[in-house]
PDB file of N, CA and C in Angstrom:
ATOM      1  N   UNK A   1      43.674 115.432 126.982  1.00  0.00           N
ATOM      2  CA  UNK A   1      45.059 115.018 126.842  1.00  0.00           C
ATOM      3  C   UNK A   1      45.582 115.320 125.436  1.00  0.00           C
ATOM      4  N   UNK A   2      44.360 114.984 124.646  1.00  0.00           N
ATOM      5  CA  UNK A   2      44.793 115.240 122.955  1.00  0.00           C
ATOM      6  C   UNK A   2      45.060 116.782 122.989  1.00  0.00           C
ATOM      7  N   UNK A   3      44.674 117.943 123.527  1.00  0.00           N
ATOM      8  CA  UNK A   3      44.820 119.101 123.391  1.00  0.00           C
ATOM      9  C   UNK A   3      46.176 119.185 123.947  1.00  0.00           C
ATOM     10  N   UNK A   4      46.268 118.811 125.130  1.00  0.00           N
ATOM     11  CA  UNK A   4      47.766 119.132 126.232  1.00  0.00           C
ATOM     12  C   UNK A   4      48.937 118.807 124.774  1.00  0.00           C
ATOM     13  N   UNK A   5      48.721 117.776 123.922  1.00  0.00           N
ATOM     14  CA  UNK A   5      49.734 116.946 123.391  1.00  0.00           C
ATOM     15  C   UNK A   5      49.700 118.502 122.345  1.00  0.00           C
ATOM     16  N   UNK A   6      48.722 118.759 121.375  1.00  0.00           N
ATOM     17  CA  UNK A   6      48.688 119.961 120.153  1.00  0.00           C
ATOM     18  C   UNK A   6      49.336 120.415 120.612  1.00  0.00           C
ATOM     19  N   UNK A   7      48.633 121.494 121.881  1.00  0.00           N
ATOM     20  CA  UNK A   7      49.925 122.494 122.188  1.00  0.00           C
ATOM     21  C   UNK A   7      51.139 122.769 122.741  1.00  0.00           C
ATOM     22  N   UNK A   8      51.536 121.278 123.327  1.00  0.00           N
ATOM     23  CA  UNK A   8      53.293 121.341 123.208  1.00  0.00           C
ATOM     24  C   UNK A   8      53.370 121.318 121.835  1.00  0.00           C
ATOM     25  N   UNK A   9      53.279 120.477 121.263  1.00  0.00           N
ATOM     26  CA  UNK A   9      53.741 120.124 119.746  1.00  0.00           C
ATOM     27  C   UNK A   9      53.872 121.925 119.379  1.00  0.00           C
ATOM     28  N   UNK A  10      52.826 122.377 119.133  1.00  0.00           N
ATOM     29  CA  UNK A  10      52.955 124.034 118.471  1.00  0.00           C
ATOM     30  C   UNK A  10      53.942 124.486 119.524  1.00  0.00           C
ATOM     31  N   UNK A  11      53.899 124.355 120.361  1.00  0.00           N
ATOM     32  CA  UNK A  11      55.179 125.405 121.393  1.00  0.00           C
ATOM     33  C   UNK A  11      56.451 124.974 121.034  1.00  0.00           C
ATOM     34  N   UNK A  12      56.672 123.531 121.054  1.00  0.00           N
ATOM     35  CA  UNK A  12      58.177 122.893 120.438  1.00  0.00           C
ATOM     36  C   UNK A  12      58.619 123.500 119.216  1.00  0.00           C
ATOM     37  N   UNK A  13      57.055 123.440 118.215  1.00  0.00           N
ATOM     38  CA  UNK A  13      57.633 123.696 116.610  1.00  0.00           C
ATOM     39  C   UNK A  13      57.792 125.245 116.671  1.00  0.00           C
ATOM     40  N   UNK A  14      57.206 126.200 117.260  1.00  0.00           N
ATOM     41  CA  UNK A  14      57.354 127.511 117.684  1.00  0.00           C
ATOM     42  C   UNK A  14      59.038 127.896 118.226  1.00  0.00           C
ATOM     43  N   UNK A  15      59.030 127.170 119.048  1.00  0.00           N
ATOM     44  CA  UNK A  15      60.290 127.248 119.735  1.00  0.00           C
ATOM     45  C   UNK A  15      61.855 127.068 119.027  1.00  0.00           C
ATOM     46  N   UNK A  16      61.194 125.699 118.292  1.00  0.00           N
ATOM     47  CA  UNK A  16      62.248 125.151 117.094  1.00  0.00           C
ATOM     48  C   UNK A  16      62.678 126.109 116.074  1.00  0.00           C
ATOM     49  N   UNK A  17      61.263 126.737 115.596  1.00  0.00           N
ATOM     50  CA  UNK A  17      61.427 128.104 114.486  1.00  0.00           C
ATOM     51  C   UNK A  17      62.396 129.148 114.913  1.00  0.00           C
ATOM     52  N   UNK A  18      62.148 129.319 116.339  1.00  0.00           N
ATOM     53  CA  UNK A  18      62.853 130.654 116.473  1.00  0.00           C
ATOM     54  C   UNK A  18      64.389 129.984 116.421  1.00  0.00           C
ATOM     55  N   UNK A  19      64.470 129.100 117.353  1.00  0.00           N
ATOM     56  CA  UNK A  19      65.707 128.631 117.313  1.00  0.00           C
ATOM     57  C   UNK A  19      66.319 128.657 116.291  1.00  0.00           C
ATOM     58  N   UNK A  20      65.893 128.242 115.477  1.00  0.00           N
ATOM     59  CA  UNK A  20      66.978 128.293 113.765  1.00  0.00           C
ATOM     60  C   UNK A  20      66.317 129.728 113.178  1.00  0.00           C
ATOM     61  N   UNK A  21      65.711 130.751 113.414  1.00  0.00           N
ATOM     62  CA  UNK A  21      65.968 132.242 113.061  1.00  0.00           C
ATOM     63  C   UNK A  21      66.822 133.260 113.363  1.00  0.00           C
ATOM     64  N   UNK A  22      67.336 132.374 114.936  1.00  0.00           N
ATOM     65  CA  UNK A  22      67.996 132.847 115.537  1.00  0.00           C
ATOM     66  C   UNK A  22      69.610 132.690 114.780  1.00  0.00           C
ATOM     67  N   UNK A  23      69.637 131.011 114.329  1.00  0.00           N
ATOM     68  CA  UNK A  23      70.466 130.446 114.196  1.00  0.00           C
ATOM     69  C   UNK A  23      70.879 131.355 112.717  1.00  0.00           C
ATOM     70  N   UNK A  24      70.144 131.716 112.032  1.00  0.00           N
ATOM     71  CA  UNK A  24      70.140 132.165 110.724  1.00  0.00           C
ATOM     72  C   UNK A  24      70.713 133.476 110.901  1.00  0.00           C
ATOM     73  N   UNK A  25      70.132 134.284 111.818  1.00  0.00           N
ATOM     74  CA  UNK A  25      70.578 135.756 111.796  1.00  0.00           C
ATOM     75  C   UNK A  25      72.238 135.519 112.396  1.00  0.00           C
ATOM     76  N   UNK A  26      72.206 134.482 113.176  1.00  0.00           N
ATOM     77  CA  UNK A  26      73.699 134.558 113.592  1.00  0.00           C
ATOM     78  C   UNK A  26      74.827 134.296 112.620  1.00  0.00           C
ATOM     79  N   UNK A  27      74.147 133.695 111.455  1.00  0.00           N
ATOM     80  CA  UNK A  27      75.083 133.013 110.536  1.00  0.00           C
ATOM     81  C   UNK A  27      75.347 133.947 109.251  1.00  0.00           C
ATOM     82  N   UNK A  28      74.623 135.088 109.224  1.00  0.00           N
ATOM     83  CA  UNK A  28      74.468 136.152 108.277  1.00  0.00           C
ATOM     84  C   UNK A  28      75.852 136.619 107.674  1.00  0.00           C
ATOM     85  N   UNK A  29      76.554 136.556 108.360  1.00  0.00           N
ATOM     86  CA  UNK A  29      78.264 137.491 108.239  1.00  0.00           C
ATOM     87  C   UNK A  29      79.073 135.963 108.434  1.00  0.00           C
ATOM     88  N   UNK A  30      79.554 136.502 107.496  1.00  0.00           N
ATOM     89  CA  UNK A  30      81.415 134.995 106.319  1.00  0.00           C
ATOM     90  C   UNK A  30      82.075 134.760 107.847  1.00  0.00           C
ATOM     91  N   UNK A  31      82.453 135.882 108.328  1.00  0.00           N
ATOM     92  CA  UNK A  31      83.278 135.404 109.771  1.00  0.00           C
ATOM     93  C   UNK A  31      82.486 134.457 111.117  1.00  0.00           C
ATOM     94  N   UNK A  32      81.576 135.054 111.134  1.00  0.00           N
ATOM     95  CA  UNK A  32      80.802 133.691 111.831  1.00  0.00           C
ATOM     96  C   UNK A  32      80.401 132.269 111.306  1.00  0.00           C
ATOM     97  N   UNK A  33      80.416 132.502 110.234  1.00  0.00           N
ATOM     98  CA  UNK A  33      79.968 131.113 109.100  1.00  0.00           C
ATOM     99  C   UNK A  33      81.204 130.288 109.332  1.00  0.00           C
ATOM    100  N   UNK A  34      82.808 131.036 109.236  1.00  0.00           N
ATOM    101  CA  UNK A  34      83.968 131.087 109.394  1.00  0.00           C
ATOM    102  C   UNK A  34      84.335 129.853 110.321  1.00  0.00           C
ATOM    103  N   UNK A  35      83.996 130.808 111.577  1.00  0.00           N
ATOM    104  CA  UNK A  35      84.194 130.597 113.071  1.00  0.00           C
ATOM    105  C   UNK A  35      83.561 129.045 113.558  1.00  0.00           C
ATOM    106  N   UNK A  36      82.190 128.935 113.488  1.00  0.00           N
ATOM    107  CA  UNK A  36      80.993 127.685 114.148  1.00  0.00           C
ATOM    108  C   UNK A  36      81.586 126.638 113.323  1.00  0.00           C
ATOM    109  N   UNK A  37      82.269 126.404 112.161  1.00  0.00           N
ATOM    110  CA  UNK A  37      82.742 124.741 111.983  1.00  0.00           C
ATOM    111  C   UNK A  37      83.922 124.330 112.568  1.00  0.00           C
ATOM    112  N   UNK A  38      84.198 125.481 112.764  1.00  0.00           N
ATOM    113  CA  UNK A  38      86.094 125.186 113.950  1.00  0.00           C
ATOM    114  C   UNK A  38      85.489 124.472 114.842  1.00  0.00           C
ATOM    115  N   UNK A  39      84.831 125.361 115.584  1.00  0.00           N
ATOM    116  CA  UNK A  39      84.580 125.399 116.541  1.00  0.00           C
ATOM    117  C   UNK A  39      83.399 124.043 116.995  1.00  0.00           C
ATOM    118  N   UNK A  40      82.817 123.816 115.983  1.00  0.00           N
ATOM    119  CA  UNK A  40      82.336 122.526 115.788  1.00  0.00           C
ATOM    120  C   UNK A  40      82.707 121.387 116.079  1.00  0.00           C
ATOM    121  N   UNK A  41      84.202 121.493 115.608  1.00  0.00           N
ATOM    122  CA  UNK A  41      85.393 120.378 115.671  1.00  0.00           C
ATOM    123  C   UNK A  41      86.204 120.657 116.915  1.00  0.00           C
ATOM    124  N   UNK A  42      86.724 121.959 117.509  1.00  0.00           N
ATOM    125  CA  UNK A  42      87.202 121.715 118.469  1.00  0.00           C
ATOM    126  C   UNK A  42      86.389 121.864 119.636  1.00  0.00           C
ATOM    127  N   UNK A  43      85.521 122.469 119.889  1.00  0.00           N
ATOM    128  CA  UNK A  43      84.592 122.653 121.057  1.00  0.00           C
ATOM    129  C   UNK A  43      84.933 123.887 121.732  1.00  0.00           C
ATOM    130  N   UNK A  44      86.022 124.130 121.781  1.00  0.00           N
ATOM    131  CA  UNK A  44      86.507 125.473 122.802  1.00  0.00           C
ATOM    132  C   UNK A  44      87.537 126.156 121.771  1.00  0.00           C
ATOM    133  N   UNK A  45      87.927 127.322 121.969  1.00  0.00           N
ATOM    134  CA  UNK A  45      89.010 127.664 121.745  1.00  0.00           C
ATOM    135  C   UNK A  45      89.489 129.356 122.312  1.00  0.00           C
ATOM    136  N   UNK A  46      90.086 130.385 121.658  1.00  0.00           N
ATOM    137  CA  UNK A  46      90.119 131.370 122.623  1.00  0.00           C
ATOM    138  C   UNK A  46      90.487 132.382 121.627  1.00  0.00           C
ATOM    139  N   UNK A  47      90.093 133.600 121.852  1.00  0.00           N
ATOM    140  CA  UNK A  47      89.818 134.866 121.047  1.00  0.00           C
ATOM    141  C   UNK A  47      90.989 134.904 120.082  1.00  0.00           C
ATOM    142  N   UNK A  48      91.913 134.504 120.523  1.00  0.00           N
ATOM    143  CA  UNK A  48      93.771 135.011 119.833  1.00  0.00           C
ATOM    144  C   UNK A  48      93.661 133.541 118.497  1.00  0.00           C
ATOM    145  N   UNK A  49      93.165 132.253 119.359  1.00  0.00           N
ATOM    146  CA  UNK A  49      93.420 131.327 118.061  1.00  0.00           C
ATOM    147  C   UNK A  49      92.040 131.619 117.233  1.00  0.00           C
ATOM    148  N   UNK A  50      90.927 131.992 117.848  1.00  0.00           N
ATOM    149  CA  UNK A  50      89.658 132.144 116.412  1.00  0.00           C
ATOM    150  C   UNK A  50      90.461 133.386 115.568  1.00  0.00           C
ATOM    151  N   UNK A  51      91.040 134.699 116.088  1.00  0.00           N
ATOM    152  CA  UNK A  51      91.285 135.246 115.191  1.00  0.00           C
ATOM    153  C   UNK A  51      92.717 135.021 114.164  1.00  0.00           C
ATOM    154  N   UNK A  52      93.185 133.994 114.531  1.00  0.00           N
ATOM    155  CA  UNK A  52      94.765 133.209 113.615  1.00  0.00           C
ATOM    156  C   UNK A  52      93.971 132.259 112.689  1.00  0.00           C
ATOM    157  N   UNK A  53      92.677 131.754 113.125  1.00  0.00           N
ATOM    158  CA  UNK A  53      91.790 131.066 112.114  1.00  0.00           C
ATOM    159  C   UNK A  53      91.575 132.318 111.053  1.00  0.00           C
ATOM    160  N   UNK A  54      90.532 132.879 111.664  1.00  0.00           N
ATOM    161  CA  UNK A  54      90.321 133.664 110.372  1.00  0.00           C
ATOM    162  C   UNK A  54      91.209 134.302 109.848  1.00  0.00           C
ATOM    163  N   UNK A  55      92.574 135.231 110.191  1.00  0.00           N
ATOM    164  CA  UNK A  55      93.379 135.261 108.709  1.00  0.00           C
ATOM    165  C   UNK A  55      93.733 134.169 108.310  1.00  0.00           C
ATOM    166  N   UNK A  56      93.905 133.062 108.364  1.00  0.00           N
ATOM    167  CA  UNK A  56      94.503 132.090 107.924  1.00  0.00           C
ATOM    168  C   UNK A  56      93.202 131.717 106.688  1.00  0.00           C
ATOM    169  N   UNK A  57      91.966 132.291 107.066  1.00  0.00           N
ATOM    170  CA  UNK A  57      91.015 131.834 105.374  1.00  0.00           C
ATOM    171  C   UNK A  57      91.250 133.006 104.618  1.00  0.00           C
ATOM    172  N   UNK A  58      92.324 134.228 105.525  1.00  0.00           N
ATOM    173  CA  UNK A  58      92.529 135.393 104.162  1.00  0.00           C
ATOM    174  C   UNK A  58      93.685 135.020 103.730  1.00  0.00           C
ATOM    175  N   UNK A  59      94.902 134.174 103.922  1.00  0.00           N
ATOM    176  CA  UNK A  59      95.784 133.318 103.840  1.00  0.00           C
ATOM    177  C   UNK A  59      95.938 132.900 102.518  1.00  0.00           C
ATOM    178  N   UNK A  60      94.429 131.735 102.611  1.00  0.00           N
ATOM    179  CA  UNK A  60      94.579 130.543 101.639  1.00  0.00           C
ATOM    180  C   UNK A  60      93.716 131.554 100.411  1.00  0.00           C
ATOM    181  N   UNK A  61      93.122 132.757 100.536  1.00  0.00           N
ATOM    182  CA  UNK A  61      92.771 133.723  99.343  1.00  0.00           C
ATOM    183  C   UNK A  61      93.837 134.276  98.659  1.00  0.00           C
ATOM    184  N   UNK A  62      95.282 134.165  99.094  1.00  0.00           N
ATOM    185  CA  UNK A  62      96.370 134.432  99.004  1.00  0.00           C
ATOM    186  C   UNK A  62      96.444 135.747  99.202  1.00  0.00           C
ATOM    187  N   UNK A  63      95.773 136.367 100.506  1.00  0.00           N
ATOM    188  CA  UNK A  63      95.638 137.701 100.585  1.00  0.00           C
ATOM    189  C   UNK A  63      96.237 137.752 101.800  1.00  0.00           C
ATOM    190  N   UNK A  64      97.912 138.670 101.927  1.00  0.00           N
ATOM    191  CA  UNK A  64      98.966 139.144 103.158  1.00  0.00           C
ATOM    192  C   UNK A  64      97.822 139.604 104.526  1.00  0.00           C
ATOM    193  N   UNK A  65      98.148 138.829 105.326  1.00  0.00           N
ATOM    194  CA  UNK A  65      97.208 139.798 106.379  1.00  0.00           C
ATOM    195  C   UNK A  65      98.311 140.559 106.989  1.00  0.00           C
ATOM    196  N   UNK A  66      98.229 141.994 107.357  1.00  0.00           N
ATOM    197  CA  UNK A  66      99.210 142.748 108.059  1.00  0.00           C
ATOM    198  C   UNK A  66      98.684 142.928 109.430  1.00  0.00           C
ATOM    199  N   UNK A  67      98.947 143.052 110.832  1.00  0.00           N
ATOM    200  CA  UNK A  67      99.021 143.486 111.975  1.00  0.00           C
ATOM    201  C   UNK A  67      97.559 144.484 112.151  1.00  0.00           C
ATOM    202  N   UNK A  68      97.852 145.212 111.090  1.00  0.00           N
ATOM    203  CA  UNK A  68      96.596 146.221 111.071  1.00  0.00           C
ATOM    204  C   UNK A  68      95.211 145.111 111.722  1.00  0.00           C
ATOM    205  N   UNK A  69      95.101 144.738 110.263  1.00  0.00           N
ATOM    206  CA  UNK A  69      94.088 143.765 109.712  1.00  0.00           C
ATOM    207  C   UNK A  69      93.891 142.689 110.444  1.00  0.00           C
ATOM    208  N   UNK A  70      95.033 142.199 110.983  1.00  0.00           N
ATOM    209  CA  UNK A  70      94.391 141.439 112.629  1.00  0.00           C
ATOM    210  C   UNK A  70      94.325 141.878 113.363  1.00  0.00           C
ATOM    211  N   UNK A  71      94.355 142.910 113.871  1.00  0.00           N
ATOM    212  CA  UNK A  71      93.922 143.449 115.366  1.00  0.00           C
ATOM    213  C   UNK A  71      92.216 143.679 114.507  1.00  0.00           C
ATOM    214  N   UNK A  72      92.004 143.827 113.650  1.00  0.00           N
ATOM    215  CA  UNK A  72      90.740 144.562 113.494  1.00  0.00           C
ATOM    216  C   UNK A  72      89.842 143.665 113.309  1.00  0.00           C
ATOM    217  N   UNK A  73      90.442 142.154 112.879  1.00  0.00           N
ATOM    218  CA  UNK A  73      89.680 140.561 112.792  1.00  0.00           C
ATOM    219  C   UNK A  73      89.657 140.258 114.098  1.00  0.00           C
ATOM    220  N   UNK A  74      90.248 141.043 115.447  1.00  0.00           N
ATOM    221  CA  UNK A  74      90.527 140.550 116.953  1.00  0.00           C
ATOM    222  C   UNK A  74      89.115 141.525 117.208  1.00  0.00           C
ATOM    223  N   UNK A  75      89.159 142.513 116.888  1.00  0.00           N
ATOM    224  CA  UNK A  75      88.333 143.854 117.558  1.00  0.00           C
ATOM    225  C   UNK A  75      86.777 143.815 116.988  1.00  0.00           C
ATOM    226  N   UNK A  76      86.722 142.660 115.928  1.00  0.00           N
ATOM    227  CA  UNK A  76      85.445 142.306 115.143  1.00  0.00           C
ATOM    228  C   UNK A  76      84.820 141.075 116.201  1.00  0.00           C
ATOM    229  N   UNK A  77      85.747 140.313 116.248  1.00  0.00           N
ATOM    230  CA  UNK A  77      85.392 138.878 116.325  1.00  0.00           C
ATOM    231  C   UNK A  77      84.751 139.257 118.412  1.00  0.00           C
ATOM    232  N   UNK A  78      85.489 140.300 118.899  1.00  0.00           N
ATOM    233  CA  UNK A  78      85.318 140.369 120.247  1.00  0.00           C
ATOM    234  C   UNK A  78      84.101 141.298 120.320  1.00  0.00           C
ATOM    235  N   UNK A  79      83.675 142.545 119.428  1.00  0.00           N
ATOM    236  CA  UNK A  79      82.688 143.233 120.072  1.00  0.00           C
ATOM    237  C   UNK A  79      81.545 143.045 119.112  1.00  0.00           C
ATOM    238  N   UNK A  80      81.769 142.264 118.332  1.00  0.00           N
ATOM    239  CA  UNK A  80      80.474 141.546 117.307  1.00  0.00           C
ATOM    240  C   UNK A  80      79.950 140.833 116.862  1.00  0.00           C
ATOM    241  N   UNK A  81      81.308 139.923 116.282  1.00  0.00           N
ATOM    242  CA  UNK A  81      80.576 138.261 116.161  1.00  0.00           C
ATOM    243  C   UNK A  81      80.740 137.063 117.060  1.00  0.00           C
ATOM    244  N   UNK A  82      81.808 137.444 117.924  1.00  0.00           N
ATOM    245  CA  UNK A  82      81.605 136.287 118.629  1.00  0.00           C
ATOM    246  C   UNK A  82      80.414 136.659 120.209  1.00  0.00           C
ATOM    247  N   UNK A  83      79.528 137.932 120.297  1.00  0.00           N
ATOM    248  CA  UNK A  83      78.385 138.264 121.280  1.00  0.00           C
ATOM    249  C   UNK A  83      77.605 138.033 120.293  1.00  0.00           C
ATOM    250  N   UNK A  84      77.557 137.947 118.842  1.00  0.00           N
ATOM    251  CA  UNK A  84      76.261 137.775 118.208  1.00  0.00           C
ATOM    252  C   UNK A  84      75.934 135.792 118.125  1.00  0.00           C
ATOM    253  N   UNK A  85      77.097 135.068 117.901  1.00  0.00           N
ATOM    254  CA  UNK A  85      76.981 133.915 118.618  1.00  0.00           C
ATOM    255  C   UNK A  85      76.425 133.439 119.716  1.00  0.00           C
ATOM    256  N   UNK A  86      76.996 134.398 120.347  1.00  0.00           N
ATOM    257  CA  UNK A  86      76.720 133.946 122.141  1.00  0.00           C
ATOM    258  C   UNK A  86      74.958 134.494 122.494  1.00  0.00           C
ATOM    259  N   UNK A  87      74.398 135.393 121.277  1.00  0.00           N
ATOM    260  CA  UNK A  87      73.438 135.729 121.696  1.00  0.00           C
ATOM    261  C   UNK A  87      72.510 134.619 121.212  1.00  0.00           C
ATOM    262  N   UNK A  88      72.846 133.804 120.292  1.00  0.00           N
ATOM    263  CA  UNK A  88      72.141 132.779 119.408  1.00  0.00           C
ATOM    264  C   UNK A  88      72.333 131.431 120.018  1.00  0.00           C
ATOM    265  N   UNK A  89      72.913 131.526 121.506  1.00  0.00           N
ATOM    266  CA  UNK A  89      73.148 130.608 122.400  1.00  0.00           C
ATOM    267  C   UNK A  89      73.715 129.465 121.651  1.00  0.00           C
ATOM    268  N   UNK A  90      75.063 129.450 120.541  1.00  0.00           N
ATOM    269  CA  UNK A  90      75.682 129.188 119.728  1.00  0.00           C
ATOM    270  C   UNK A  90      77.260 128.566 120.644  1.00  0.00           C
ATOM    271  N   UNK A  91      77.006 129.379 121.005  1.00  0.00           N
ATOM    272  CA  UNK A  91      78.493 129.672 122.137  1.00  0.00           C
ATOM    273  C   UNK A  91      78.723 129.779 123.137  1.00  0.00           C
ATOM    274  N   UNK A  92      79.360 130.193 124.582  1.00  0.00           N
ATOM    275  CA  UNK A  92      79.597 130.900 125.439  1.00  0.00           C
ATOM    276  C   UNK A  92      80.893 131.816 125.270  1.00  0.00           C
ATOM    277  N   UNK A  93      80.936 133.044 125.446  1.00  0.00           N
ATOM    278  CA  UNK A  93      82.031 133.776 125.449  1.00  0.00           C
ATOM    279  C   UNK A  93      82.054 134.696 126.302  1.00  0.00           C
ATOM    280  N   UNK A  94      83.259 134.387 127.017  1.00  0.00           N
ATOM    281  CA  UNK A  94      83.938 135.010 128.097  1.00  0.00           C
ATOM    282  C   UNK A  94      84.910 136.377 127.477  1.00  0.00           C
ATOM    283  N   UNK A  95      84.889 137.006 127.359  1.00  0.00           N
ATOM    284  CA  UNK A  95      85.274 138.302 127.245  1.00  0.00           C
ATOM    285  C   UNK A  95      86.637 138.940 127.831  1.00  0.00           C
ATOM    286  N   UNK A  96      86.316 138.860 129.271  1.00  0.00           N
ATOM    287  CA  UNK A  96      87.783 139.010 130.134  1.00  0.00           C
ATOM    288  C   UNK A  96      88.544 137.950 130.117  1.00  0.00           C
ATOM    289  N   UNK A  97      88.160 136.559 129.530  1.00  0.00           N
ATOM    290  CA  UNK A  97      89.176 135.900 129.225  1.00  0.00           C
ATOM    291  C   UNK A  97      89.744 135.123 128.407  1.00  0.00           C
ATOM    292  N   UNK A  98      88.898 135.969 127.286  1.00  0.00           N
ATOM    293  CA  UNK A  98      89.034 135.442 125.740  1.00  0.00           C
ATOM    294  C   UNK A  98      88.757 134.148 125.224  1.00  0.00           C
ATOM    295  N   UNK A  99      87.630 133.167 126.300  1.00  0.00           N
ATOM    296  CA  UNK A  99      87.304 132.080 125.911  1.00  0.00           C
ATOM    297  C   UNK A  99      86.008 132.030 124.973  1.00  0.00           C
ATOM    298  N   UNK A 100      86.302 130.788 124.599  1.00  0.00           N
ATOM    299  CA  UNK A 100      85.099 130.505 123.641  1.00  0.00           C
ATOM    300  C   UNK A 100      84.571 129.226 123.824  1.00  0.00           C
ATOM    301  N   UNK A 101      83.478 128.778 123.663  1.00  0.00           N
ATOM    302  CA  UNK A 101      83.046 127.325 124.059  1.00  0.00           C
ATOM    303  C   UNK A 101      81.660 127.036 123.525  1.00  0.00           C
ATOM    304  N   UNK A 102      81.529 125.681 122.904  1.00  0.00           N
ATOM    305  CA  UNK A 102      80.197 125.954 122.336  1.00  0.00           C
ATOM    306  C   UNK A 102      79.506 125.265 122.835  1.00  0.00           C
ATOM    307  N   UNK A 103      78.089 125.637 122.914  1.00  0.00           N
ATOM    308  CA  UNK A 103      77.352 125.341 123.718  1.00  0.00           C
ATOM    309  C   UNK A 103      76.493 123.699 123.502  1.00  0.00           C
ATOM    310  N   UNK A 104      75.764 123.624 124.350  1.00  0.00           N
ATOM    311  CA  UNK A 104      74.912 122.030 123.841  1.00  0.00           C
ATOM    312  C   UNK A 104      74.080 122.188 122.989  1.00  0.00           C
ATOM    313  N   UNK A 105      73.490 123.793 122.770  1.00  0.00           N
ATOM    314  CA  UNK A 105      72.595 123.949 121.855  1.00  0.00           C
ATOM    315  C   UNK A 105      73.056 123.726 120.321  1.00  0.00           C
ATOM    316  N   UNK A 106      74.290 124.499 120.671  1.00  0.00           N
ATOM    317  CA  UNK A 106      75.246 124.229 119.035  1.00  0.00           C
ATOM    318  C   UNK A 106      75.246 122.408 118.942  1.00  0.00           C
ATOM    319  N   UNK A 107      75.605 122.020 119.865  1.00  0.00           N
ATOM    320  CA  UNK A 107      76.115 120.618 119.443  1.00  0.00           C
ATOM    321  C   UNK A 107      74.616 119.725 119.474  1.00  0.00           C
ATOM    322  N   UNK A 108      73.455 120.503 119.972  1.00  0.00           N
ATOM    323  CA  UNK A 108      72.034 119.412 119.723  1.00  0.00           C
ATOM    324  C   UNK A 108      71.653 120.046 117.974  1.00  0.00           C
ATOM    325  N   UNK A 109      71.660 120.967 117.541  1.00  0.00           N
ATOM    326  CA  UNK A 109      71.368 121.307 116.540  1.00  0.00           C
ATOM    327  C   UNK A 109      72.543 121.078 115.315  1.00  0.00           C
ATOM    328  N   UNK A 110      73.649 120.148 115.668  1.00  0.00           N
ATOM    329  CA  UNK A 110      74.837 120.386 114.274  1.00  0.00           C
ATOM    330  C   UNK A 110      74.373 119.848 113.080  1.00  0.00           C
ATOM    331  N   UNK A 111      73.623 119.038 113.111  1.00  0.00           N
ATOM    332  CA  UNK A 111      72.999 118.698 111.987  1.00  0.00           C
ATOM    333  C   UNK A 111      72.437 119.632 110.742  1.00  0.00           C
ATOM    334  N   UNK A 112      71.453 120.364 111.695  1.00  0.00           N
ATOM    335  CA  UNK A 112      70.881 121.818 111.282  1.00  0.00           C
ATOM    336  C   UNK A 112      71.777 122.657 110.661  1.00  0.00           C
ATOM    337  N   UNK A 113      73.055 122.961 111.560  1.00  0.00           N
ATOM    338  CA  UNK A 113      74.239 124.093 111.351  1.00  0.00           C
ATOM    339  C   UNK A 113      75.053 123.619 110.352  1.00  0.00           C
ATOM    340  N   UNK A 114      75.178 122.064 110.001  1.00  0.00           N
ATOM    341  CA  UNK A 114      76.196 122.042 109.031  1.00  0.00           C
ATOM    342  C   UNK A 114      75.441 121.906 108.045  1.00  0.00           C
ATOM    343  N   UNK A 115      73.886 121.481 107.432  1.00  0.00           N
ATOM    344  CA  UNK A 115      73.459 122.015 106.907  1.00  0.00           C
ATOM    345  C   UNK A 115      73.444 123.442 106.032  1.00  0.00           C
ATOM    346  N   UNK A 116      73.642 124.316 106.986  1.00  0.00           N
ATOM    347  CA  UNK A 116      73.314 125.894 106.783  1.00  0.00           C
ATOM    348  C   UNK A 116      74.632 126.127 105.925  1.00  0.00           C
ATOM    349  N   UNK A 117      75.879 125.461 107.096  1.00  0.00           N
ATOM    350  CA  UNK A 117      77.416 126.031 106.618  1.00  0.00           C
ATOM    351  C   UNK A 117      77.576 125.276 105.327  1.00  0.00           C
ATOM    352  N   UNK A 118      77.056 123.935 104.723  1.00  0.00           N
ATOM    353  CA  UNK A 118      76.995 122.979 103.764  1.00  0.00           C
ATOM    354  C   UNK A 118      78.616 122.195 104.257  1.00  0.00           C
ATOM    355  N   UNK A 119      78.411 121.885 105.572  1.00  0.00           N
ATOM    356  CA  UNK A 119      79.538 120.951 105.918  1.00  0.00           C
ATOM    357  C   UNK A 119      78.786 119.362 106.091  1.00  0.00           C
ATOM    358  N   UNK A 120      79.609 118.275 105.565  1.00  0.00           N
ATOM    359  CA  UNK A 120      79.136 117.059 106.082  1.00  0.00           C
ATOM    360  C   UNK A 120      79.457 116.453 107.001  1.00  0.00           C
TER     361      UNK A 120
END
């Protein structure tokens, strides 16, 4: 029984590791770092308002965002960071319908994540 107990324990703490390597590689790039405390707070939201979030932190840099520059924070957030989320089971994102939603994993680990982001 004492053995059965070790090796969950190593499979959990195994499991746990990857989980936050995962969590780490997802958090690598400012726009996802960006994105997971919104989204923290609201739980859902949808491709058009994450990307009015993020110019709005090029905003308060006092840096003009032009049309260009958001379609290209729209064309980032859809074919890169918000699937690199979803791959870190961070999220769910729907694609054809520009949803976003975060997952239980995000919300069993926020402790961990606001940690990382240095939110309290």
């Amino acid at each position: 029984m004492n053995k059965e107990k070790n090796s969950l324990d190593k499979t959990n703490r195994y499991e746990r590791a990857n989980l936050h390597e995962k969590i780490h590689r997802a958090l690598a790039r400012k726009p996802r770092r960006q994105v997971l405390p919104y989204l923290l707070m609201h739980e859902q939201s949808t491709l058009d308002e994450l990307t009015k979030v993020l110019c709005g932190w090029e905003l308060e840099a006092d840096v003009m965002v032009s049309q260009q520059q958001y379609e290209q924070i729209q064309i980032r957030l859809y074919h890169v960071h918000l699937p690199q989320l979803a791959d870190a089971d961070l999220i769910k994102f729907d694609p054809s319908e520009g949803s976003v939603v975060l997952t239980d994993t995000a919300k069993e680990t926020e402790q961990f994540l606001n940690g990382i982001l240095g939110v309290d």
